[in-house]
Protein backbone atom coordinates (compact mmCIF):
# COMPACT_ATOMS: atom_id res chain seq x y z
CA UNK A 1 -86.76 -77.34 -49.83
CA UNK A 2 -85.89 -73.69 -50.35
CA UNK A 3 -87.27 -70.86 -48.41
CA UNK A 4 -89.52 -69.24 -50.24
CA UNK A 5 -87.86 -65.70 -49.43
CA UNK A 6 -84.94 -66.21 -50.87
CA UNK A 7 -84.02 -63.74 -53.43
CA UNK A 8 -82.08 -66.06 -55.93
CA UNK A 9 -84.23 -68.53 -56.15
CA UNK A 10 -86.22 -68.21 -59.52
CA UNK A 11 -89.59 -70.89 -59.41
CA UNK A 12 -91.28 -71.89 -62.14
CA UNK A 13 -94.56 -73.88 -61.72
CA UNK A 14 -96.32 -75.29 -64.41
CA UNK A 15 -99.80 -76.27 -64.13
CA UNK A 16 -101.07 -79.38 -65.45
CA UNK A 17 -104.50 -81.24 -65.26
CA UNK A 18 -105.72 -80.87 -62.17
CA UNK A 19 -103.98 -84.60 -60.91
CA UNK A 20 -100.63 -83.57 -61.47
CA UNK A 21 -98.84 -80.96 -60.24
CA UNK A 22 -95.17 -80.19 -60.42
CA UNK A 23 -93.16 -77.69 -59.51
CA UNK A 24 -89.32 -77.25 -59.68
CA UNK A 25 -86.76 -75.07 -57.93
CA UNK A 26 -83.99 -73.71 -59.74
CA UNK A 27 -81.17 -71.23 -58.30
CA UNK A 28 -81.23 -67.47 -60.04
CA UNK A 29 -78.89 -67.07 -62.73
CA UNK A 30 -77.49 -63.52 -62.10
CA UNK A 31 -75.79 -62.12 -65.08
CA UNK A 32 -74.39 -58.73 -63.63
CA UNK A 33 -71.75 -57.14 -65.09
CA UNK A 34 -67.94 -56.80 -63.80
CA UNK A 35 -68.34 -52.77 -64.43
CA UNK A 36 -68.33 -52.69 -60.08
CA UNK A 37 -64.73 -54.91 -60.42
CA UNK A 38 -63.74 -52.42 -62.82
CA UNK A 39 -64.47 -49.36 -60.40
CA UNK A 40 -62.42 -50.58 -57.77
CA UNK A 41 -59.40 -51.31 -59.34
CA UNK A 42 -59.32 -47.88 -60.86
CA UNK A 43 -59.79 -46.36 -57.64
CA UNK A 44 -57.53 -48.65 -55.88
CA UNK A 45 -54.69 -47.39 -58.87
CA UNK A 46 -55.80 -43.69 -58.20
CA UNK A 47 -55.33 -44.02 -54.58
CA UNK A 48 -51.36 -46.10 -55.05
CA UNK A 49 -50.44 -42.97 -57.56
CA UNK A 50 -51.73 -40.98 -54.76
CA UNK A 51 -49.38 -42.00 -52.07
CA UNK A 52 -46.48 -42.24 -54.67
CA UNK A 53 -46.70 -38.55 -55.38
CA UNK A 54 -47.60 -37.62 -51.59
CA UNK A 55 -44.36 -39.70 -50.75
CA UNK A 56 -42.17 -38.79 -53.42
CA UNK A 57 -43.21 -34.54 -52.98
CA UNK A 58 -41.77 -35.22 -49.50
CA UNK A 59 -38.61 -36.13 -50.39
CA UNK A 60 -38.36 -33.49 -53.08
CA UNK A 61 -39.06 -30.49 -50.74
CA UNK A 62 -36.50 -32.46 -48.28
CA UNK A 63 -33.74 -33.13 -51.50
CA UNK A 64 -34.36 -28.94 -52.59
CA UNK A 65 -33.79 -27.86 -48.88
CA UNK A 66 -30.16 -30.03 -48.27
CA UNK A 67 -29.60 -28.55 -51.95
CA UNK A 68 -30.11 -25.29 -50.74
CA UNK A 69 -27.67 -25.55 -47.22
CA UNK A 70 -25.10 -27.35 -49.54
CA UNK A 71 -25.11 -24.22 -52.30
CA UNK A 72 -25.31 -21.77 -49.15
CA UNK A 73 -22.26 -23.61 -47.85
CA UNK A 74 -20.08 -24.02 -50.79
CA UNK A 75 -20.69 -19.79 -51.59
CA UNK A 76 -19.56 -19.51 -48.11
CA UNK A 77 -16.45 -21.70 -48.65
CA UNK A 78 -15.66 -19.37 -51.58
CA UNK A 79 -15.88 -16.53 -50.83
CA UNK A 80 -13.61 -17.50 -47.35
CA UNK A 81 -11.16 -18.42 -50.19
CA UNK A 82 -11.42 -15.50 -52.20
CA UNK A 83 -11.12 -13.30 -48.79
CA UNK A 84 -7.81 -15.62 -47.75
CA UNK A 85 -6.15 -15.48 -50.61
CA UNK A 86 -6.62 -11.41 -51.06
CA UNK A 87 -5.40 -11.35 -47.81
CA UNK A 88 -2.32 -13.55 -48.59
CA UNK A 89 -1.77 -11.09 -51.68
CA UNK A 90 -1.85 -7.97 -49.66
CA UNK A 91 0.58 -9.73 -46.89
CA UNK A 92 2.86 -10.52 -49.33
CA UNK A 93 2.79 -6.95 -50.92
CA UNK A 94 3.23 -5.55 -47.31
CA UNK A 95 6.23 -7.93 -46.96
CA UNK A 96 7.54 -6.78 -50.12
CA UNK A 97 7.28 -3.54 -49.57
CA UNK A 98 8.71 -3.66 -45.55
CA UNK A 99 11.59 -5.78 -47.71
CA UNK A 100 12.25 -2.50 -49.50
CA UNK A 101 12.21 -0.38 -46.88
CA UNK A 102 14.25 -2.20 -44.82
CA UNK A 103 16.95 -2.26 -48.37
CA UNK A 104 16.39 1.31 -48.46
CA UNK A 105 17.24 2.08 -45.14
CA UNK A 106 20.03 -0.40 -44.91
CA UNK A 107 21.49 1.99 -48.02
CA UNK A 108 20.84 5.57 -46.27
CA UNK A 109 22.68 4.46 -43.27
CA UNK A 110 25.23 3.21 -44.72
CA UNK A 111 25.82 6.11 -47.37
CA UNK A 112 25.05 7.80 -43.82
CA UNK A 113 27.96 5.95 -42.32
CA UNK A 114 30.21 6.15 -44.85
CA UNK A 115 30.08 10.35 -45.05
CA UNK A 116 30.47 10.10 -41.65
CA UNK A 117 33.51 8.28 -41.65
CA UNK A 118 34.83 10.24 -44.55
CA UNK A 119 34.41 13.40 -42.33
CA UNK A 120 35.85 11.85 -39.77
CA UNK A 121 38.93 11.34 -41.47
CA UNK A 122 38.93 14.68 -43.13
CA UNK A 123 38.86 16.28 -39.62
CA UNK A 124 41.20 13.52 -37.95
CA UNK A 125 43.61 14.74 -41.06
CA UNK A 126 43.04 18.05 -40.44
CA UNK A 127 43.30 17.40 -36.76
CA UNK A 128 46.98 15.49 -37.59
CA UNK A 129 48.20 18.27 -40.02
CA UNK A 130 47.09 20.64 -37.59
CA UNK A 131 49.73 18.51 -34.85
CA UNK A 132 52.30 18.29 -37.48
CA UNK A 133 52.18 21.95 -37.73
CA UNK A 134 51.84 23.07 -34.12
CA UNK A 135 54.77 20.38 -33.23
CA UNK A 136 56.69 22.36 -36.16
CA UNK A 137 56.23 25.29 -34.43
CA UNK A 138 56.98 23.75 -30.86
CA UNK A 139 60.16 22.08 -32.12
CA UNK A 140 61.00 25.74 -34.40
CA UNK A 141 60.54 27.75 -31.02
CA UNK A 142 62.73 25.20 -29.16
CA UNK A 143 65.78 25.35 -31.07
CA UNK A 144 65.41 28.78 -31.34
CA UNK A 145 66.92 30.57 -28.13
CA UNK A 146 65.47 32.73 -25.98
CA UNK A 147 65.50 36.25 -25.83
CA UNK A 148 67.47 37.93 -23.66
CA UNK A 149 65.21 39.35 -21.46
């Protein structure tokens, strides 16, 4: 038989005359609900959304930092262009202008160098006519004769 402490075990006895007695054993019927079933899967759902978030949040903060260093990095990057190519602009103006200097100065000296060689022919002409005419003189005083003295 059953032991008599046994929680799901329901016993019904039913008294007869006094010669018979009978009495039969029947397991418990429980009839609980599933509501307990119910519980746990919604907690075990709360929990998995849970970790998703925790999990996913981490990769966010992780995904907005490298976005962060990469925007840092590419403002860097231009304004290292913007600073090269202002400094190509200003070589090429100081190029330019050393160009025209150099053009300028090229001109002077040789506007320089050609007064000078126009005054050195004025005076070497001047020097030669001043020859001719002191030879003039030597060859006049020549072929003139001396005075008696």
């Amino acid at each position: 038989m059953s032991n008599p402490n046994d929680p799901y075990v329901e016993r019904t006895v039913i008294e007869q005359p006094a010669t018979v007695r009978t009495e039969y054993a029947e397991p418990a019927r429980r009839e609980g609900s599933s509501a307990g079933w119910w519980i746990a899967a919604l907690v075990a759902i709360v929990a998995i959304v849970g970790v998703l978030f925790m999990v996913n949040n981490r990769n966010t903060e992780s995904q907005l930092q490298a976005a962060r260093d990469t925007g840092r990095t590419e403002a860097m990057m231009d304004t290292a262009a913007i600073n090269a190519q202002t400094a190509a602009a200003s070589a090429s103006q100081a190029s330019q202008s050393a160009s025209n200097s150099l053009a300028q100065a090229g001109q002077a000296a040789a506007a320089s160098t050609a007064a000078a060689a126009d005054q050195a022919a004025r005076a070497t002409r001047e020097a030669a006519a001043n020859v001719s005419d002191t030879a003039s003189e030597a060859a006049a005083s020549v072929d003139e004769p001396a005075p008696n003295q």
